[in-house]
N, C-alpha and C. Protein backbone atom coordinates (compact mmCIF):
# COMPACT_ATOMS: atom_id res chain seq x y z
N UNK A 1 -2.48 -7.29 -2.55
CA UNK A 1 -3.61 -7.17 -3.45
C UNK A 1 -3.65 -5.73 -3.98
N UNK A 2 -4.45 -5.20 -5.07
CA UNK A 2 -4.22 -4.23 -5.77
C UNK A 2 -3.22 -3.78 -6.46
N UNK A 3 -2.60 -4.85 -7.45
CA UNK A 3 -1.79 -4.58 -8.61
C UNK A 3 -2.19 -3.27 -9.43
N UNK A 4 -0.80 -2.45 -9.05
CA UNK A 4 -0.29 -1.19 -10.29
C UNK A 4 -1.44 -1.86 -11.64
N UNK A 5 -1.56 -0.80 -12.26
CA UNK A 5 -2.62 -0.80 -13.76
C UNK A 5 -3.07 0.65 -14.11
N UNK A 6 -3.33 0.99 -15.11
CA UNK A 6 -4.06 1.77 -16.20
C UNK A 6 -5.65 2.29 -15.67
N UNK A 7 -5.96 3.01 -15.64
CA UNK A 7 -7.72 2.88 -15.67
C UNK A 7 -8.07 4.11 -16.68
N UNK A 8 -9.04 3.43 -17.33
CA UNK A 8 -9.49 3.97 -18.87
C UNK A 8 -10.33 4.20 -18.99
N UNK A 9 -11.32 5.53 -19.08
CA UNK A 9 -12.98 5.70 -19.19
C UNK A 9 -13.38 5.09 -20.79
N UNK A 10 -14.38 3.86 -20.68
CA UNK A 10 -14.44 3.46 -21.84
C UNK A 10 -16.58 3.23 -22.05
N UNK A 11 -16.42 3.72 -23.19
CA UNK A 11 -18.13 3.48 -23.22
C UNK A 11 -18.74 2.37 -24.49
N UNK A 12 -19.49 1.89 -23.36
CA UNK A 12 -20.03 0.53 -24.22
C UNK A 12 -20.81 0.83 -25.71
N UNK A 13 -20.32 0.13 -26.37
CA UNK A 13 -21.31 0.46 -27.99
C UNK A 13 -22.61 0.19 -27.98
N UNK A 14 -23.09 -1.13 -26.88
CA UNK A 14 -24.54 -1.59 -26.57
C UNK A 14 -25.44 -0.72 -26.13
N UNK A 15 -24.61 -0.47 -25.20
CA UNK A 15 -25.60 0.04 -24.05
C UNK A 15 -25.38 1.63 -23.65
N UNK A 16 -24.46 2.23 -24.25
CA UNK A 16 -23.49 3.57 -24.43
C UNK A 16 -23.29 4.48 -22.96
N UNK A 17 -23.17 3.36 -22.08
CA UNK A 17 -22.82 3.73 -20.66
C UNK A 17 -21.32 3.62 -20.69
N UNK A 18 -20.73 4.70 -19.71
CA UNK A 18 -19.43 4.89 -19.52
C UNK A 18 -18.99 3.82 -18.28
N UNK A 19 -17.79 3.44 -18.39
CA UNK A 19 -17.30 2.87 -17.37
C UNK A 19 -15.84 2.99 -17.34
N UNK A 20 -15.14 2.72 -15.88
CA UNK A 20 -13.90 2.77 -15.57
C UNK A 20 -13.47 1.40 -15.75
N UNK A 21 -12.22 1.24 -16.38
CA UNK A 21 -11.31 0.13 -17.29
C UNK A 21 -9.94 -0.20 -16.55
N UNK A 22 -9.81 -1.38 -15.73
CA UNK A 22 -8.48 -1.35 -15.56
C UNK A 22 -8.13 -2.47 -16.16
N UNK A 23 -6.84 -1.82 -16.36
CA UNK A 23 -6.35 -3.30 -17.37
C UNK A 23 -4.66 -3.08 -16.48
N UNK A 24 -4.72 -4.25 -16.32
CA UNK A 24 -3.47 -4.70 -15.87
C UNK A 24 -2.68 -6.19 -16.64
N UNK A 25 -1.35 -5.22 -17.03
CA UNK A 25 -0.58 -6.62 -17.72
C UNK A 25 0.66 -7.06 -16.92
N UNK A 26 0.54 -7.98 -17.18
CA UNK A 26 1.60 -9.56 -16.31
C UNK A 26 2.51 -9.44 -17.75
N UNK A 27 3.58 -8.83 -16.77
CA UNK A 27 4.79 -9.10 -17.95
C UNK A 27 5.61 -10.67 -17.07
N UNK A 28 5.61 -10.93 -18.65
CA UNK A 28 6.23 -12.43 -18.06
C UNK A 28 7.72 -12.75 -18.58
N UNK A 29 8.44 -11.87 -18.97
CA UNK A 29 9.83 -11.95 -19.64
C UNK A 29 10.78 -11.96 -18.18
N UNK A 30 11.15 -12.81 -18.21
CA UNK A 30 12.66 -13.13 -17.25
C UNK A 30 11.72 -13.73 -15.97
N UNK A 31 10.52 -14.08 -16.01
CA UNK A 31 10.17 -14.57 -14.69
C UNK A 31 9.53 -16.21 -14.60
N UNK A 32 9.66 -16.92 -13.51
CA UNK A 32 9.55 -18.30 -13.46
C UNK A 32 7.70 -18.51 -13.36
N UNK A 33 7.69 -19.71 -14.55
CA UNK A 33 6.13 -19.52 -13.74
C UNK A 33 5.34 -19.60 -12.64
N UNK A 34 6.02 -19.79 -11.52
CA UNK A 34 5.83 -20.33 -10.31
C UNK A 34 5.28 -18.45 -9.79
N UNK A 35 6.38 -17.53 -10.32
CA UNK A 35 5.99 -16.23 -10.26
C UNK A 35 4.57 -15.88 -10.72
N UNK A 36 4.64 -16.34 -12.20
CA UNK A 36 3.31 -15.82 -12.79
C UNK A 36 2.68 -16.15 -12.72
N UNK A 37 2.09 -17.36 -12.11
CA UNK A 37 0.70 -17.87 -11.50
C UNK A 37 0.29 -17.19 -10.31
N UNK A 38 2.00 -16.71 -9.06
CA UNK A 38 1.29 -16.00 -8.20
C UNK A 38 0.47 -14.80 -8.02
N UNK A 39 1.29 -14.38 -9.96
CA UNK A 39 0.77 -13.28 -9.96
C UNK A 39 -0.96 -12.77 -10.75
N UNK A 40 -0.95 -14.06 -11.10
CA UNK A 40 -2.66 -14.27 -11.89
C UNK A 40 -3.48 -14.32 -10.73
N UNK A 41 -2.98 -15.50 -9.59
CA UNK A 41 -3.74 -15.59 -8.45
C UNK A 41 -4.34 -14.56 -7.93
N UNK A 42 -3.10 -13.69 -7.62
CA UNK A 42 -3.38 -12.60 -6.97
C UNK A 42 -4.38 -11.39 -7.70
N UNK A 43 -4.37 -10.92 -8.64
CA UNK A 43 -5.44 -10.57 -9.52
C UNK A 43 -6.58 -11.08 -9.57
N UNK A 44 -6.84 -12.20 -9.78
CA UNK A 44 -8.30 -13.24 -9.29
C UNK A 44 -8.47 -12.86 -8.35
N UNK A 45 -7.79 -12.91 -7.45
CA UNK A 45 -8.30 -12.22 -5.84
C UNK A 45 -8.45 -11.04 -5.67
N UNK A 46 -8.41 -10.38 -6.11
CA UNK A 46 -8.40 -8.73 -6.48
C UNK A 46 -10.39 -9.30 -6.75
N UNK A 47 -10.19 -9.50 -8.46
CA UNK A 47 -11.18 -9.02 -9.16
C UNK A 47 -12.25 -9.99 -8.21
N UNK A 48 -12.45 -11.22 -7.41
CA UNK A 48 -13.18 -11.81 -6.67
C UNK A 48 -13.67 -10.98 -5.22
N UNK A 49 -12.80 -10.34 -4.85
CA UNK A 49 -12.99 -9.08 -4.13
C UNK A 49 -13.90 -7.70 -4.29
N UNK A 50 -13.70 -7.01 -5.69
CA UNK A 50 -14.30 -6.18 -5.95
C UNK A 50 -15.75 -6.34 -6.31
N UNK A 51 -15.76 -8.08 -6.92
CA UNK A 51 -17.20 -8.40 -6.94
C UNK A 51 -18.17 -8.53 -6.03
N UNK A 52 -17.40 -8.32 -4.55
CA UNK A 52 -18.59 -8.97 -3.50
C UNK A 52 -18.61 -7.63 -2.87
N UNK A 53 -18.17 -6.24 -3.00
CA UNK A 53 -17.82 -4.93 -2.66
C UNK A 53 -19.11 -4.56 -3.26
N UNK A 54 -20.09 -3.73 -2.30
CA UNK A 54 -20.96 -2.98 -2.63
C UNK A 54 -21.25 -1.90 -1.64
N UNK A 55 -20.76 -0.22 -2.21
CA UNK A 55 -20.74 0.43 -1.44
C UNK A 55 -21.15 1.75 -1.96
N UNK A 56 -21.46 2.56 -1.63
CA UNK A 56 -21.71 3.98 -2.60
C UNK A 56 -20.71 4.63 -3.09
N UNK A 57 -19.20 4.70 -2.10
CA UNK A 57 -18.37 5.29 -2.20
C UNK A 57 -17.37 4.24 -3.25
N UNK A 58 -17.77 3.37 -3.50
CA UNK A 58 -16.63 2.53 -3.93
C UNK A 58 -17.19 2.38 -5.52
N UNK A 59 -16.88 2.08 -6.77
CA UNK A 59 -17.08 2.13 -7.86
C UNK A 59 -17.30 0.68 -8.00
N UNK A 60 -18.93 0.15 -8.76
CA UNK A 60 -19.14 -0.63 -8.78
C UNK A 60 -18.76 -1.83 -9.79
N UNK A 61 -17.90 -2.83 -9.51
CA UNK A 61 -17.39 -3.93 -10.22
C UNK A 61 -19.16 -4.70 -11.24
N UNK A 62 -18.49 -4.32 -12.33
CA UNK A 62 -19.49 -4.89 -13.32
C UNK A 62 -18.41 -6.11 -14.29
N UNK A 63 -17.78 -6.14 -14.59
CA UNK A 63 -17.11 -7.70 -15.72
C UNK A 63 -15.77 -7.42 -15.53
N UNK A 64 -15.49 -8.79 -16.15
CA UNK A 64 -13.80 -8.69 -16.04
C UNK A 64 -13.25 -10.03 -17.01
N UNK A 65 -12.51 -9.91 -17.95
CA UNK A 65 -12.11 -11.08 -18.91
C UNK A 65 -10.67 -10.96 -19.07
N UNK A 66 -10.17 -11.95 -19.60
CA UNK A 66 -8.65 -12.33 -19.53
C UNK A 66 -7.96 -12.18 -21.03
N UNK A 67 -7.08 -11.40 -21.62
CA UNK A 67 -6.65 -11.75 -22.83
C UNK A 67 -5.29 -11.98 -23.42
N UNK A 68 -4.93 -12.55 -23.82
CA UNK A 68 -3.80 -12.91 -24.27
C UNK A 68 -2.85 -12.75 -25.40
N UNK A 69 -2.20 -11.95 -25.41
CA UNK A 69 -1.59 -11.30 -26.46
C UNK A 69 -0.62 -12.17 -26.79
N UNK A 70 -0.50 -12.46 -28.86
CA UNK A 70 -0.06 -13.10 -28.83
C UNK A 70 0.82 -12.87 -29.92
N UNK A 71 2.22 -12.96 -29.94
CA UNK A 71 3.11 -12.40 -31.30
C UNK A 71 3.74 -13.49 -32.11
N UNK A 72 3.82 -12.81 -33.21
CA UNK A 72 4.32 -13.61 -34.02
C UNK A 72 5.15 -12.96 -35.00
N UNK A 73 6.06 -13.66 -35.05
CA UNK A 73 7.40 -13.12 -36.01
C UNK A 73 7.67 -14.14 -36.91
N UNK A 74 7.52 -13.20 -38.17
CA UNK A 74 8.42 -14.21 -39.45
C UNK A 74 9.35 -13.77 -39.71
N UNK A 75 10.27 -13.86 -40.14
CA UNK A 75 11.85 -13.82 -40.94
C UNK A 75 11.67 -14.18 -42.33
């Protein structure tokens, strides 16, 4: 648990509070999906984890959404 990732100070336009951003991407080139589900799983379990974590010392889990990048090539 705790997949390698990015963390990004990013501040909300709503509400103009700062927060810490991790974004982690699932590269999926050369791997079986049997891989990349383990590896979604395991992230769900991450982010299902950090949600039930409440501590002073620990940075508090507020949202988390999934996105999917998607390309397209013309010729």
């Amino acid at each position: 648990m705790g997949g390698f990732a990015k963390v990004f100070k990013a501040q909300n336009l709503l509400d103009n509070i700062d927060y810490a951003m991790k974004k982690i991407v699932i590269k999926t080139k050369n791997k079986t999906s049997e891989v990349i589900v383990n590896e979604i799983h395991s992230i769900l379990t991450e982010i299902r984890c950090f949600a039930k974590i409440k501590h002073k010392h620990i940075v508090r889990y507020n949202h988390s959404w999934i996105e999917i990048e998607l390309k397209v090539f013309i010729l």
